[in-house]
C-alpha atoms as a PDB file:
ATOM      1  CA  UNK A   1     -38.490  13.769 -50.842  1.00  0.00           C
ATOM      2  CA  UNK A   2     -36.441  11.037 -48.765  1.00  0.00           C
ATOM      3  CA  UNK A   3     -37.947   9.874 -45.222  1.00  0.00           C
ATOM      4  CA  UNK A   4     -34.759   9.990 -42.855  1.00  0.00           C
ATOM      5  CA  UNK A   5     -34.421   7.962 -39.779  1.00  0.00           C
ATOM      6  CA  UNK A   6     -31.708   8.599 -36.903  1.00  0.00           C
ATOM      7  CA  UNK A   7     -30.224   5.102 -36.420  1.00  0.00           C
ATOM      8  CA  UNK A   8     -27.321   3.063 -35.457  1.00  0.00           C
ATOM      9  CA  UNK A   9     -26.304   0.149 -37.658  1.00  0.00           C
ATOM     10  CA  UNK A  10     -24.098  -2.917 -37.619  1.00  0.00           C
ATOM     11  CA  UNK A  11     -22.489  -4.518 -40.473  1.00  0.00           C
ATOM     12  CA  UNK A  12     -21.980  -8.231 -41.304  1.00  0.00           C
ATOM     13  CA  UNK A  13     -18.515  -7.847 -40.675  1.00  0.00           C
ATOM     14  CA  UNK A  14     -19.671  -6.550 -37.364  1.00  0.00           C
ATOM     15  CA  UNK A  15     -18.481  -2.717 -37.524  1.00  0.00           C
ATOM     16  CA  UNK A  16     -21.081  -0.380 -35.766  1.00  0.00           C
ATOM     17  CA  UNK A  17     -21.704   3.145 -36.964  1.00  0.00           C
ATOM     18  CA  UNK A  18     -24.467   5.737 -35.885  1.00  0.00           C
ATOM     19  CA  UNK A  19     -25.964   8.051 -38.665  1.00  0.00           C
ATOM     20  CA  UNK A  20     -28.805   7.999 -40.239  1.00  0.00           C
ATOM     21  CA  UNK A  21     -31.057   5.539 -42.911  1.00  0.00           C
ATOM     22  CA  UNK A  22     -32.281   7.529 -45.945  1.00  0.00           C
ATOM     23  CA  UNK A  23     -35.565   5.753 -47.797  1.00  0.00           C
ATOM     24  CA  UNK A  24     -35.169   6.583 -51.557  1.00  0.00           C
ATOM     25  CA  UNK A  25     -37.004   5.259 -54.288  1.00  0.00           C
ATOM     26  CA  UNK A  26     -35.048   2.312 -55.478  1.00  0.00           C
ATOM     27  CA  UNK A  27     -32.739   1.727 -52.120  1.00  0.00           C
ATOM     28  CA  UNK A  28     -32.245   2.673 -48.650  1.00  0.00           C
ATOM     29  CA  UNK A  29     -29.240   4.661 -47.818  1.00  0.00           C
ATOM     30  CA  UNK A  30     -26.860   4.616 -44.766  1.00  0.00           C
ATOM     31  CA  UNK A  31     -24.671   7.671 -44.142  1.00  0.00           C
ATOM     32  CA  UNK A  32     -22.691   7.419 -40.594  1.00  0.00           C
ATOM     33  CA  UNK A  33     -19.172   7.027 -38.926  1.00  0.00           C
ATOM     34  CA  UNK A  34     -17.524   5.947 -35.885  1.00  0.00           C
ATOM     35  CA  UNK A  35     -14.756   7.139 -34.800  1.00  0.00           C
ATOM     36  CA  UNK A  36     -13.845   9.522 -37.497  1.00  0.00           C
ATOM     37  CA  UNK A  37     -14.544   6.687 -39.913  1.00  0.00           C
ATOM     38  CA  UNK A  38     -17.163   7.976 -42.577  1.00  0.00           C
ATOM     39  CA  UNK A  39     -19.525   5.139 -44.230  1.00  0.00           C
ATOM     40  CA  UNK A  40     -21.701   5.430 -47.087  1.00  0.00           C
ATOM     41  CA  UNK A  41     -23.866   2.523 -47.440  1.00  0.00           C
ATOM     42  CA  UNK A  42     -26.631   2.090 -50.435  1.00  0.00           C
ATOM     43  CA  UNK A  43     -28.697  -1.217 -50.335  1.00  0.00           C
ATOM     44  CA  UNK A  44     -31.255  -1.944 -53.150  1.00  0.00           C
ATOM     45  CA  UNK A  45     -34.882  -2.451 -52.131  1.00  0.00           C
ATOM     46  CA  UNK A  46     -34.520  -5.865 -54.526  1.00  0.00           C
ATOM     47  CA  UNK A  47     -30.989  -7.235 -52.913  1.00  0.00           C
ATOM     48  CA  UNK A  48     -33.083  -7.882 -49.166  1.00  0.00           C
ATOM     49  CA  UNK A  49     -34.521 -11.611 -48.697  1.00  0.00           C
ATOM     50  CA  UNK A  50     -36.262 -10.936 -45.607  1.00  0.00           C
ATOM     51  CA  UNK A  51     -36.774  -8.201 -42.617  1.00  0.00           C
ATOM     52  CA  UNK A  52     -37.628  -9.342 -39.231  1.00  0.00           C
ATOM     53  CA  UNK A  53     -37.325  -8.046 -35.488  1.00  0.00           C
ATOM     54  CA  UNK A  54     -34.436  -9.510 -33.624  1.00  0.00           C
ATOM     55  CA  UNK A  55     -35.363 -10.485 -30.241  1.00  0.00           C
ATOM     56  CA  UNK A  56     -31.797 -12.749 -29.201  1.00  0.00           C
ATOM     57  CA  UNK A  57     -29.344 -11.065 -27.144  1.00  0.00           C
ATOM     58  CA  UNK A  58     -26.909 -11.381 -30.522  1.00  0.00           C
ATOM     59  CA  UNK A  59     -28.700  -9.604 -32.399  1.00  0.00           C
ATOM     60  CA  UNK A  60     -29.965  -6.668 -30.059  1.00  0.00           C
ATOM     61  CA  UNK A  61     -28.019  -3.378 -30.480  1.00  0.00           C
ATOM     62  CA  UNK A  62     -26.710  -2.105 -27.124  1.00  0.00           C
ATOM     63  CA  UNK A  63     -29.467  -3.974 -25.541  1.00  0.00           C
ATOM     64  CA  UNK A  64     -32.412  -2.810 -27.790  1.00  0.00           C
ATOM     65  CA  UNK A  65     -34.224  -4.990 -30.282  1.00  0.00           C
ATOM     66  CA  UNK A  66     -33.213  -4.187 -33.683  1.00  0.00           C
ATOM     67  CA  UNK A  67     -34.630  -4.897 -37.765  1.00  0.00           C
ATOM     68  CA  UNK A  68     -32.674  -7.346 -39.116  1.00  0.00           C
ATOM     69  CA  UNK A  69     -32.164  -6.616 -42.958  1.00  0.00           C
ATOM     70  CA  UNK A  70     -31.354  -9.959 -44.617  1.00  0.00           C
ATOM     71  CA  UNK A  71     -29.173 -10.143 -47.844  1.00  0.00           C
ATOM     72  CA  UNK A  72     -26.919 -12.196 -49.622  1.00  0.00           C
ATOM     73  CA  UNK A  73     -23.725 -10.989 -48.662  1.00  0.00           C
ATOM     74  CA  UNK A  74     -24.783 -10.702 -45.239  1.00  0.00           C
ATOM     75  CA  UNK A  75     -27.730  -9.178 -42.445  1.00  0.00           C
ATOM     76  CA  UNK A  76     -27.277  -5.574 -41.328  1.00  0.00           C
ATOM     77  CA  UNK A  77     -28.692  -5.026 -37.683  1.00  0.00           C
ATOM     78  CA  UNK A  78     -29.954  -1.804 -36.977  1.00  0.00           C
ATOM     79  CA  UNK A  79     -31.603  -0.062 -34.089  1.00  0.00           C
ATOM     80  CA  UNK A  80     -32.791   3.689 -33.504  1.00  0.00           C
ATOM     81  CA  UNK A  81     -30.080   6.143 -31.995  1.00  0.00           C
ATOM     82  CA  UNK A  82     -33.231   7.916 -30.227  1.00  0.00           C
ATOM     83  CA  UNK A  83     -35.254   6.712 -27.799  1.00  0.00           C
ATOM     84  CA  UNK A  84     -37.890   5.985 -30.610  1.00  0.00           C
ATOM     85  CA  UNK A  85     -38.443   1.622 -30.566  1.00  0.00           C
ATOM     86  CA  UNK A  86     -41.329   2.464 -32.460  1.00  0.00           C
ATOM     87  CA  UNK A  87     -39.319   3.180 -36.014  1.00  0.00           C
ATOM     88  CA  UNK A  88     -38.533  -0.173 -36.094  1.00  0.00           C
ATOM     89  CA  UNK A  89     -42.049  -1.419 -36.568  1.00  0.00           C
ATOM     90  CA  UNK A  90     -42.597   1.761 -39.339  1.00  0.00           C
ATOM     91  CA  UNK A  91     -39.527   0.377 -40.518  1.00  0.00           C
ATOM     92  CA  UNK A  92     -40.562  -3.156 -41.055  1.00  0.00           C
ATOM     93  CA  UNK A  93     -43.622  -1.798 -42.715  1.00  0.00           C
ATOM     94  CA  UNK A  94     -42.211   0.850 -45.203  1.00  0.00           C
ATOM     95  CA  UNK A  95     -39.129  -1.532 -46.396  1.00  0.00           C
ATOM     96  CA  UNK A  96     -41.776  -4.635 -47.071  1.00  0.00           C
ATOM     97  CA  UNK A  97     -43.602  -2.362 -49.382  1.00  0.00           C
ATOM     98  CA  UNK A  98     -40.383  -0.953 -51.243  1.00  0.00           C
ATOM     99  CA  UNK A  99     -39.159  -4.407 -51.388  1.00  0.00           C
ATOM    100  CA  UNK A 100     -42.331  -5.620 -52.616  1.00  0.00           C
ATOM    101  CA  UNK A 101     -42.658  -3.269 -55.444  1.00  0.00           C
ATOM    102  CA  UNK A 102     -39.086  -3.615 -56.715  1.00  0.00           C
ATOM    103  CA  UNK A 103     -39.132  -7.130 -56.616  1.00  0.00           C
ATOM    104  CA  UNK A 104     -42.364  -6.713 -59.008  1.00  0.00           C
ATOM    105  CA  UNK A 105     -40.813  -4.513 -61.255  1.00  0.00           C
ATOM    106  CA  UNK A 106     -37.953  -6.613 -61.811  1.00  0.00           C
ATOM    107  CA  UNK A 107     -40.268  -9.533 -62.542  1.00  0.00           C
ATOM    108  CA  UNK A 108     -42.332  -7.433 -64.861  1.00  0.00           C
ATOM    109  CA  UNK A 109     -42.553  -9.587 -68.092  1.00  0.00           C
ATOM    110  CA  UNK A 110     -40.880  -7.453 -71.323  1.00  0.00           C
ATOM    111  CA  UNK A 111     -42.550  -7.637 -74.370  1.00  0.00           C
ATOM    112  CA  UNK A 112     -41.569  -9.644 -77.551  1.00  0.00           C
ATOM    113  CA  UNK A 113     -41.536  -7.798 -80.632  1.00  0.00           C
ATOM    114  CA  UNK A 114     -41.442 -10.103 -83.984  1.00  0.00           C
END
């Protein structure tokens, strides 16, 4: 079973949607839209370099703090569309784990066979 968060997200490119974050097994999922636009975003547990807690203005989401999910092509900002702060904490949390055991997997050593 998936844990589902209500959130709102912005992109690198600096679109902002409102939906929801779905934690699977392998990656994290976004499902939203703005404006009749419908996004479908799927990010890898093993593609993010770092999470952290904005606290700058230019990072904050309508004014609220927001987890900053770092990755090569870009960060994604994203806040809660509640009035729940404390996800972003659970957040921090949850995705360190995930991110920690895929990045183990992938460095699992294979075996040789002569």
């Amino acid at each position: 079973m998936e844990t589902s968060y209500a959130v709102k997200w912005r992109e690198p490119g600096g679109e902002s949607y409102v939906g929801r974050l779905e934690l699977g097994p392998r990656a994290l999922h976004l499902v939203g839209d703005a404006g009749g636009a419908r996004v479908d975003r799927q990010i890898g547990y093993d593609e993010l370099q770092g999470l952290r807690i904005a606290h700058d203005e230019g990072e904050r989401i309508d004014g609220r703090r927001a987890l900053v999910l770092e990755r090569p092509q870009g960060a994604y900002h994203l806040t809660s569309a509640g009035f729940e702060a404390g996800i972003l904490h659970e957040l921090v949390d949850r995705l360190s784990g995930l991110s920690l055991a895929a990045s183990r997997s992938n460095a699992a050593p294979t075996s040789n066979r002569s």
